[in-house]
C-alpha atoms as a PDB file:
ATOM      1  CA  UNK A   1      34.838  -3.100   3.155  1.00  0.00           C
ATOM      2  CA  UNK A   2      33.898  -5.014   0.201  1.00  0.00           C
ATOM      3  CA  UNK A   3      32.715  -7.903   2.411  1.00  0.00           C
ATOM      4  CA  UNK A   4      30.908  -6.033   4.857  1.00  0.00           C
ATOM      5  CA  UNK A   5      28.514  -4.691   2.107  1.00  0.00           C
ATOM      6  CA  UNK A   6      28.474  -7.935   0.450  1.00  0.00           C
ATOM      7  CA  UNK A   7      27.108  -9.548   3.847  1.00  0.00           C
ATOM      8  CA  UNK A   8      24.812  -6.623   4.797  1.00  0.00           C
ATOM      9  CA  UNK A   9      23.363  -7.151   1.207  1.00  0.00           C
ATOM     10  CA  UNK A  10      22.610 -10.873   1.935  1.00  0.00           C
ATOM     11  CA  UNK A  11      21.641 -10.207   5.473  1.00  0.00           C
ATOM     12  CA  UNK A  12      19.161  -7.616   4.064  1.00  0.00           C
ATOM     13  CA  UNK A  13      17.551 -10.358   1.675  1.00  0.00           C
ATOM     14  CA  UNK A  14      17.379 -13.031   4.378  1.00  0.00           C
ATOM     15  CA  UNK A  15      15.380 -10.840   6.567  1.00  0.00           C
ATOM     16  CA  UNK A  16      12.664 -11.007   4.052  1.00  0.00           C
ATOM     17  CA  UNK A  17      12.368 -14.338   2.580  1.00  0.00           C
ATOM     18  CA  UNK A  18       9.623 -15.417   4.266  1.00  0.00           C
ATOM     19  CA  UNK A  19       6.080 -14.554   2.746  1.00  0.00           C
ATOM     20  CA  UNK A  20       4.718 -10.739   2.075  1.00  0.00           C
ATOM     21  CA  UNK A  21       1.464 -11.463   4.646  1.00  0.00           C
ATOM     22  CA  UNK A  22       4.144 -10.735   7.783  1.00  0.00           C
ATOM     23  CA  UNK A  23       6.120  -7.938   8.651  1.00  0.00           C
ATOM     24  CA  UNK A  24       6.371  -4.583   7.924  1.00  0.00           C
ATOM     25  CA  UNK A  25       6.632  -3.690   3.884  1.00  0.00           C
ATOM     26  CA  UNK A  26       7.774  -0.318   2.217  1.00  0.00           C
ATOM     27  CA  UNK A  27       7.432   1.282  -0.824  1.00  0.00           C
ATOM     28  CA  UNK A  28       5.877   3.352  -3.912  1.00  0.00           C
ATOM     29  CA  UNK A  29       2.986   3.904  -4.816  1.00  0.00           C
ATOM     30  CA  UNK A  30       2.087   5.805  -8.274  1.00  0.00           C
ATOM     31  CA  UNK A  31      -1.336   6.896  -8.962  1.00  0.00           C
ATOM     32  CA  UNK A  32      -3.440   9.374  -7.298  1.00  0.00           C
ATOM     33  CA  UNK A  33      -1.863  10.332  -5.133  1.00  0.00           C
ATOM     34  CA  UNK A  34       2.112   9.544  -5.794  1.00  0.00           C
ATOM     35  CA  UNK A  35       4.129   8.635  -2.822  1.00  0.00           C
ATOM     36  CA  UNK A  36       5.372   6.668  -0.344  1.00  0.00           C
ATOM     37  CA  UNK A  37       3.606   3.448   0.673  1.00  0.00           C
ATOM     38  CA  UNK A  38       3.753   1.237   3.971  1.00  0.00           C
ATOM     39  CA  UNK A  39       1.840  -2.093   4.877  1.00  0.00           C
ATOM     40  CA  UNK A  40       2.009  -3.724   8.385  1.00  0.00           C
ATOM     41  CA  UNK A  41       0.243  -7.103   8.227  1.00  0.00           C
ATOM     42  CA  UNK A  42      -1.736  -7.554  12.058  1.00  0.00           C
ATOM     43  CA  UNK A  43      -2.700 -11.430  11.192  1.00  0.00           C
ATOM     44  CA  UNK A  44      -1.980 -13.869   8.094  1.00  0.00           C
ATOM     45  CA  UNK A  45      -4.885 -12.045   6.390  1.00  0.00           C
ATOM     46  CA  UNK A  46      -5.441  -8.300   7.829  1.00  0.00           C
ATOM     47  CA  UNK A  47      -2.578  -5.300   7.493  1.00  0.00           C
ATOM     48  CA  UNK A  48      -2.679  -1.967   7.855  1.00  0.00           C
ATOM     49  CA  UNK A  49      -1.690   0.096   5.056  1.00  0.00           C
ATOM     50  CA  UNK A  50      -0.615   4.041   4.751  1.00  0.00           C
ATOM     51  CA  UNK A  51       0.375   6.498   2.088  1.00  0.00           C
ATOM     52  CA  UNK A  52       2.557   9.790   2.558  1.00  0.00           C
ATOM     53  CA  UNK A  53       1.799  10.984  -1.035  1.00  0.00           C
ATOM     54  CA  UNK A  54       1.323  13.858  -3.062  1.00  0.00           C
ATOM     55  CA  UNK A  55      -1.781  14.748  -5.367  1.00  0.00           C
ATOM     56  CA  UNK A  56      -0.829  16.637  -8.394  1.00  0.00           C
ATOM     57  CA  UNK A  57      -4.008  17.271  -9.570  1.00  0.00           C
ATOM     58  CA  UNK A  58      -6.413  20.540  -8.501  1.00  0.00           C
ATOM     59  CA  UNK A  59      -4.783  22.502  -5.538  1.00  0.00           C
ATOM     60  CA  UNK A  60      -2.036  19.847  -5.529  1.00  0.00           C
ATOM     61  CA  UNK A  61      -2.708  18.226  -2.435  1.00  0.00           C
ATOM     62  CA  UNK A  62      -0.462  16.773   0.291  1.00  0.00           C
ATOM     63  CA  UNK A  63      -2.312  13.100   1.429  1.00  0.00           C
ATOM     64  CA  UNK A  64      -1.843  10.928   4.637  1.00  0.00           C
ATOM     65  CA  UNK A  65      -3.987   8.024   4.320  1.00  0.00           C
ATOM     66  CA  UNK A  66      -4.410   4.841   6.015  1.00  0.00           C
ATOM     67  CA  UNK A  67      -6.588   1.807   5.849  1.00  0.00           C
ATOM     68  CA  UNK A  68      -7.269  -1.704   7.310  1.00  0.00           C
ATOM     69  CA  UNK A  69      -7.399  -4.121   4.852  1.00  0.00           C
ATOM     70  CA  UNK A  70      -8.580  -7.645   4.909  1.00  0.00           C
ATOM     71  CA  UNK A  71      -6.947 -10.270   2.129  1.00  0.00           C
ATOM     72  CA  UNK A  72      -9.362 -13.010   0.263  1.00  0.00           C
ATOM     73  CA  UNK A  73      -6.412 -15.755  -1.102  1.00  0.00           C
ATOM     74  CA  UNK A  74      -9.622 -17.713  -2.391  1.00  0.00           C
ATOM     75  CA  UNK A  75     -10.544 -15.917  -5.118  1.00  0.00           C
ATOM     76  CA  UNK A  76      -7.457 -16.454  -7.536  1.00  0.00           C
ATOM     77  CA  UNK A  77      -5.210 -18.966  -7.793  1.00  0.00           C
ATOM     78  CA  UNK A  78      -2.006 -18.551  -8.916  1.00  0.00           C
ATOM     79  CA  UNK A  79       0.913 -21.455  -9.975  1.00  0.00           C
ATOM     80  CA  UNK A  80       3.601 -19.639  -8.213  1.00  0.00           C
ATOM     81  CA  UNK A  81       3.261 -16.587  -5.151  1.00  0.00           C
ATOM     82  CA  UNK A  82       0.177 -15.617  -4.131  1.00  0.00           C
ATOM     83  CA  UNK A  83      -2.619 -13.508  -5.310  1.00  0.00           C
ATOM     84  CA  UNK A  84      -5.524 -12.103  -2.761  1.00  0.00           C
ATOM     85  CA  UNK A  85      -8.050  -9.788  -3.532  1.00  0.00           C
ATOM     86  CA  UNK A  86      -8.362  -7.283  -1.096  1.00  0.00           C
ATOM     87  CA  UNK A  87     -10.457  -4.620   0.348  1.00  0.00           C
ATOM     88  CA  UNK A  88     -10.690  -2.167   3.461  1.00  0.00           C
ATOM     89  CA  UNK A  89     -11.977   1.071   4.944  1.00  0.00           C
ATOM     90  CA  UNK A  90      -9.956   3.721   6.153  1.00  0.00           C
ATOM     91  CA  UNK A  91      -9.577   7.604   6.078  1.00  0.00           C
ATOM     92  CA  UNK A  92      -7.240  10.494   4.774  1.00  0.00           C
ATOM     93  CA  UNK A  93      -6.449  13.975   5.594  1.00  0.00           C
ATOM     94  CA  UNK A  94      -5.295  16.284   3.069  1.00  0.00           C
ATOM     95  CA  UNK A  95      -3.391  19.600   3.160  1.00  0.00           C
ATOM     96  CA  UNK A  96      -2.934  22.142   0.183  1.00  0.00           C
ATOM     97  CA  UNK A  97      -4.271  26.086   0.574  1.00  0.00           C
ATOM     98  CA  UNK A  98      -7.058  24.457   2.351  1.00  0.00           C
ATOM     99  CA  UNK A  99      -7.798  21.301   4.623  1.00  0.00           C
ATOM    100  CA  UNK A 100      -8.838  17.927   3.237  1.00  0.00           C
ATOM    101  CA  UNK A 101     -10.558  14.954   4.875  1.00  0.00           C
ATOM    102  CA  UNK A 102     -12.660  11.941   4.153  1.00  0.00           C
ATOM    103  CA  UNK A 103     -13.359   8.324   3.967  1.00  0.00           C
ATOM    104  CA  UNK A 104     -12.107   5.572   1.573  1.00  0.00           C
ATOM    105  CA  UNK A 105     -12.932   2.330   0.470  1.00  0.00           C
ATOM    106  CA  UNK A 106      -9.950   0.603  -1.073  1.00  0.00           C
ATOM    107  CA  UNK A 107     -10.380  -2.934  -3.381  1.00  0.00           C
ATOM    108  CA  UNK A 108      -7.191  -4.354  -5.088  1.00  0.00           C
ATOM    109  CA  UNK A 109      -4.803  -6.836  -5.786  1.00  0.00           C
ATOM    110  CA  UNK A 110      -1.560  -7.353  -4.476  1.00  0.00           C
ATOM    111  CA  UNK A 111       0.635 -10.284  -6.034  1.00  0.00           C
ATOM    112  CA  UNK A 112       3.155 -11.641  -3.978  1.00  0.00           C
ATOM    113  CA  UNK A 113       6.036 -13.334  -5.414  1.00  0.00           C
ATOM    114  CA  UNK A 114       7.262 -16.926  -4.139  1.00  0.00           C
ATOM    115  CA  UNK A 115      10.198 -16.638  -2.157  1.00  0.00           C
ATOM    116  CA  UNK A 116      11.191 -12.839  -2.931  1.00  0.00           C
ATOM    117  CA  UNK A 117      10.115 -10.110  -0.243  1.00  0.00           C
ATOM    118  CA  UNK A 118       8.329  -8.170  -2.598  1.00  0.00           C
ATOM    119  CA  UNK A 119       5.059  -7.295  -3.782  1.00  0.00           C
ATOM    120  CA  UNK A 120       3.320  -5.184  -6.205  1.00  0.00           C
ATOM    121  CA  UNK A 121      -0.032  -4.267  -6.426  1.00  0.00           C
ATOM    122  CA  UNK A 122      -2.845  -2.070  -8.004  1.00  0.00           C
ATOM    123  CA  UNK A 123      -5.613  -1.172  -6.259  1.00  0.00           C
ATOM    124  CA  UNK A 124      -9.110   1.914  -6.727  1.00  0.00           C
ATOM    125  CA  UNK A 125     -10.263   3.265  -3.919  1.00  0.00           C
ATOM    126  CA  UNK A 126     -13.486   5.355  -4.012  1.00  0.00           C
ATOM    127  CA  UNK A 127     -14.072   7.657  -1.466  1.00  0.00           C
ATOM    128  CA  UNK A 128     -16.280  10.260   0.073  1.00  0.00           C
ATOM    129  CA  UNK A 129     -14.311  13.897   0.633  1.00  0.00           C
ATOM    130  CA  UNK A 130     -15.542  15.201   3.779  1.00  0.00           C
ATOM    131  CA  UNK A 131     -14.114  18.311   3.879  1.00  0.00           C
ATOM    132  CA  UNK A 132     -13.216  21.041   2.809  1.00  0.00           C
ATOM    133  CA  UNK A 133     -16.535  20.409   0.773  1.00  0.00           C
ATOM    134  CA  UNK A 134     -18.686  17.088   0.644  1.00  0.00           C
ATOM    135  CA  UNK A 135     -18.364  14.719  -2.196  1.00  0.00           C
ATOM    136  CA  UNK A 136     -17.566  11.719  -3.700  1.00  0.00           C
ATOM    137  CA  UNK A 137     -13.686  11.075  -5.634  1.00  0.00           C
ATOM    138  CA  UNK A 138     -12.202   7.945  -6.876  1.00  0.00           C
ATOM    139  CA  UNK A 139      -8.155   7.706  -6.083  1.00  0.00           C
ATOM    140  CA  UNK A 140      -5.989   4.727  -6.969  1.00  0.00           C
ATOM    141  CA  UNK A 141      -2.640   3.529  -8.192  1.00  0.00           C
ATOM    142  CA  UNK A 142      -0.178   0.955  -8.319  1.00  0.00           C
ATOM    143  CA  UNK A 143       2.648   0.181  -6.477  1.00  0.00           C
ATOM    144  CA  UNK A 144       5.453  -2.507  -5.248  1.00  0.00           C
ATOM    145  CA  UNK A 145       7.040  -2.524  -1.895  1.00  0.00           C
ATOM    146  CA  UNK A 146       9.968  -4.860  -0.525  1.00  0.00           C
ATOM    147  CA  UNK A 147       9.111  -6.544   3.080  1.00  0.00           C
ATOM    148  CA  UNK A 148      11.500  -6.530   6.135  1.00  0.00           C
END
């Protein structure tokens, strides 16, 4: 049993050597909203990215976001990993005693660490709320997630 778990474990880590601009990543995200956090990379420099997470300030709202995001690795340079700039669009729906949606426009940074399937990154994304009433908000957080 012992060495079944021992070579899962390894198998698990081998999946993800390679770098955090492939696959499919998954983790947390702290900020506002607090939750669960997902990025699919589509090329070596776009991913989509989505949050199940949970607002706890005002009505304490329930969020689904997602966003297309496109990476600049020019911008910084970095002696080990990598560390792009990046910004999207993308939209979010909201759910509490009343119904949420609206735009965003997320900017951050993600550093990915050389030769570990992990990233972390912070990023703010100001938005305009759409409904239930019309205005402007500014959400944000960091986060890390481990790549498969």
């Amino acid at each position: 049993m012992k060495k079944l778990l021992l070579i899962s474990i390894i198998s698990l880590f081998s999946l993800g050597v390679f770098a955090q601009d492939s696959g499919l990543g998954l983790g947390l995200i702290f900020g506002e909203p607090t939750g669960l956090s997902a990025k699919m990379w589509t090329s070596e420099r776009t991913a989509l990215d989505a949050a199940v997470a949970w607002s706890f300030s005002g009505l304490g709202w329930f969020h689904i976001q997602a966003d297309f995001l496109i990476h600049n690795y020019d911008i910084i340079s970095v002696s080990k990993g990598k560390l792009p700039l990046y910004y999207g669009v993308g939209a979010y729906t909201a759910f509490s005693s009343d119904f949420g949606l609206g735009a965003r426009v997320p900017l951050g940074l993600a550093y990915q660490f050389e030769g570990a399937p992990v990233d972390v990154f912070v990023e703010i994304a100001p938005g305009l709320a759409l409904l239930p009433d019309l205005g402007f908000y500014i959400g944000g957080g960091i986060g890390v997630r481990y790549f498969f």
